[in-house]
Protein backbone atom coordinates (compact mmCIF):
# COMPACT_ATOMS: atom_id res chain seq x y z
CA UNK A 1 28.29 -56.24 -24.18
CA UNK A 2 25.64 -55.22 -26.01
CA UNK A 3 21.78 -55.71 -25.39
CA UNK A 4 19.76 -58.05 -27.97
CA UNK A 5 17.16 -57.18 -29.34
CA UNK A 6 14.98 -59.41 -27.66
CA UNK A 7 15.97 -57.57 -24.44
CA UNK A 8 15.14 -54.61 -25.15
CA UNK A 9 11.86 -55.39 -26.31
CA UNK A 10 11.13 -56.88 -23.30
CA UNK A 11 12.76 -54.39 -21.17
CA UNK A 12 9.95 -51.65 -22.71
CA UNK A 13 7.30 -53.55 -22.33
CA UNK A 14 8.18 -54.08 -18.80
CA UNK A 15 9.65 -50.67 -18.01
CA UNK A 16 5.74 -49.45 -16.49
CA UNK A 17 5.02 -52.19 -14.40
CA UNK A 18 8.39 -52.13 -12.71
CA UNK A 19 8.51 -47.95 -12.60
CA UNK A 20 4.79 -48.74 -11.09
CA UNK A 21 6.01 -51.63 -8.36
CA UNK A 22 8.95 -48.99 -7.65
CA UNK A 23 6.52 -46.35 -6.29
CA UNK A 24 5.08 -48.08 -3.15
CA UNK A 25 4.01 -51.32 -5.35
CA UNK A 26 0.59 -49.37 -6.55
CA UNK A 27 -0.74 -50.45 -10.36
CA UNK A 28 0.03 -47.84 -13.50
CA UNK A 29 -4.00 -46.87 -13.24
CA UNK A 30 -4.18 -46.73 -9.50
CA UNK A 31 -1.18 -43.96 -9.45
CA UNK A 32 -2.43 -42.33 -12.55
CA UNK A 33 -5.34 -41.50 -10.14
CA UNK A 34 -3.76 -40.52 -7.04
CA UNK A 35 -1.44 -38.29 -9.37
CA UNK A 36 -4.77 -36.61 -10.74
CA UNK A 37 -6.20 -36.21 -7.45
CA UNK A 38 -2.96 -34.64 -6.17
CA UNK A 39 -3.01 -32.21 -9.57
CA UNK A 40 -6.61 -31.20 -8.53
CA UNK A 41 -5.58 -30.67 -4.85
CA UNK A 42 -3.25 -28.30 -5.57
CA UNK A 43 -5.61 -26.47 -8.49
CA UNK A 44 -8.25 -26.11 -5.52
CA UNK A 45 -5.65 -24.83 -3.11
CA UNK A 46 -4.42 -22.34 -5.71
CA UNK A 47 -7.73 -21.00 -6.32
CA UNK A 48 -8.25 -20.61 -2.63
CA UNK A 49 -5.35 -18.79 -2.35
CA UNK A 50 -5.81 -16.27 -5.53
CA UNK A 51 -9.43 -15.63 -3.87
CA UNK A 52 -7.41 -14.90 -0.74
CA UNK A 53 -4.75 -12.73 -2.55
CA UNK A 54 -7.96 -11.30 -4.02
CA UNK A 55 -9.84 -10.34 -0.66
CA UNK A 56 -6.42 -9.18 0.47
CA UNK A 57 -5.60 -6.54 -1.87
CA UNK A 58 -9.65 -5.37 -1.64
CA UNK A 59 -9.08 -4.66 1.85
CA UNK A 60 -5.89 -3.25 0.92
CA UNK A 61 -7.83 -0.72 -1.34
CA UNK A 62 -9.85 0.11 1.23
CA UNK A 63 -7.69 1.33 3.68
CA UNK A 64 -5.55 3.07 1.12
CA UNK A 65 -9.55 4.72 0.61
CA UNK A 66 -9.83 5.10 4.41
CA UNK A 67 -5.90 6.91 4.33
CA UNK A 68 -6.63 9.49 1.39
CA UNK A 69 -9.95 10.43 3.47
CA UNK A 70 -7.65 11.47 6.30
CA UNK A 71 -5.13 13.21 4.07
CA UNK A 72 -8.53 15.08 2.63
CA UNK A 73 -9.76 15.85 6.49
CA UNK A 74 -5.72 17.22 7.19
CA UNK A 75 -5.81 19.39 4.35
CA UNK A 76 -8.78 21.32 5.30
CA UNK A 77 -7.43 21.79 8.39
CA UNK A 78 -4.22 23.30 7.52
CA UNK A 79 -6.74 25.04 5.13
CA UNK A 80 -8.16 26.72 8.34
CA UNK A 81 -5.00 27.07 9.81
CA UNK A 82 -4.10 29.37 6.75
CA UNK A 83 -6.84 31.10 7.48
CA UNK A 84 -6.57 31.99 10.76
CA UNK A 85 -3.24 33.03 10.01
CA UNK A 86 -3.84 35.10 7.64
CA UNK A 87 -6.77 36.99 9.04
CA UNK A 88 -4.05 37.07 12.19
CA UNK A 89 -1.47 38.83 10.05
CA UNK A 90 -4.05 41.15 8.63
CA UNK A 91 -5.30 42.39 12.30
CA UNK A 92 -1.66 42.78 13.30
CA UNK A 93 -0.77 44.72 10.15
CA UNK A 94 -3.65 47.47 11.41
CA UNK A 95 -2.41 47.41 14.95
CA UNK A 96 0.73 48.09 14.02
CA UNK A 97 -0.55 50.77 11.48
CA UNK A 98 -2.07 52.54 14.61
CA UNK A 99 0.91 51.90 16.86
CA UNK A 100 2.76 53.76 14.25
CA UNK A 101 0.21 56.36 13.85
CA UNK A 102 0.20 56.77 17.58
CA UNK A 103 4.10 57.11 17.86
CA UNK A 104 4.35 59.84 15.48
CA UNK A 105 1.77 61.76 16.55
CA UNK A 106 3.00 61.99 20.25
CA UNK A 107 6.34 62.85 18.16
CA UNK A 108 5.07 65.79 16.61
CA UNK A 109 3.10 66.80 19.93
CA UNK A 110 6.23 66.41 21.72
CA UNK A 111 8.27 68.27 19.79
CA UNK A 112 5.84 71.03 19.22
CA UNK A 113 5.52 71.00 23.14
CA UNK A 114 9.02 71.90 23.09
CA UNK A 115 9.30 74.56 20.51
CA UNK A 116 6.22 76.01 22.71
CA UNK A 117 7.99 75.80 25.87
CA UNK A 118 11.45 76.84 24.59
């Protein structure tokens, strides 16, 4: 059963107005408007949100800023640290210089307090 020709002319030149009565019975121009409205909604919303995105990864930069200051402040404090450490290691390499210095000289006065005696 095949469609004339007839109707299928007049089924495209219908075709709008009944795709048009189909969506909540508005006119061809009156949806064509909402639909632009919609499109420029959503353009305005997705603005908003890259400015948002935006603002977000600022702030995002700045505490990564605020974070490397702190690393900076920790490392010149284990730079101290070091410091004291090694000025620590220094004054217990001379004590134990004279410690050693002190043993073998009571050594040698011991043992030639011994050979004296003996």
């Amino acid at each position: 059963m095949a469609l004339a020709e007839e109707d299928i002319a007049f089924i495209k030149q219908h075709l709008g107005e009944w795709l048009a009565e189909q969506s909540l019975g508005k006119p061809p121009a009156v949806y064509e408007i909402e639909l632009r409205e919609r499109m420029v909604r959503v353009e305005e919303e997705l603005k908003h949100q890259r400015e948002l995105m935006r603002q977000g990864f600022e702030a995002m930069a700045k505490r990564f800023e605020q974070v490397d200051k702190r690393f900076e402040q920790v490392d010149k404090r284990f730079e101290q640290v070091d410091k004291r450490f090694d000025e620590m290691l220094k004054r217990h390499d001379h004590q134990f210089l004279w410690l050693v210095g002190f043993i073998a000289t009571s050594a040698g006065l011991l043992v030639a307090a011994m050979r004296f005696l003996l």
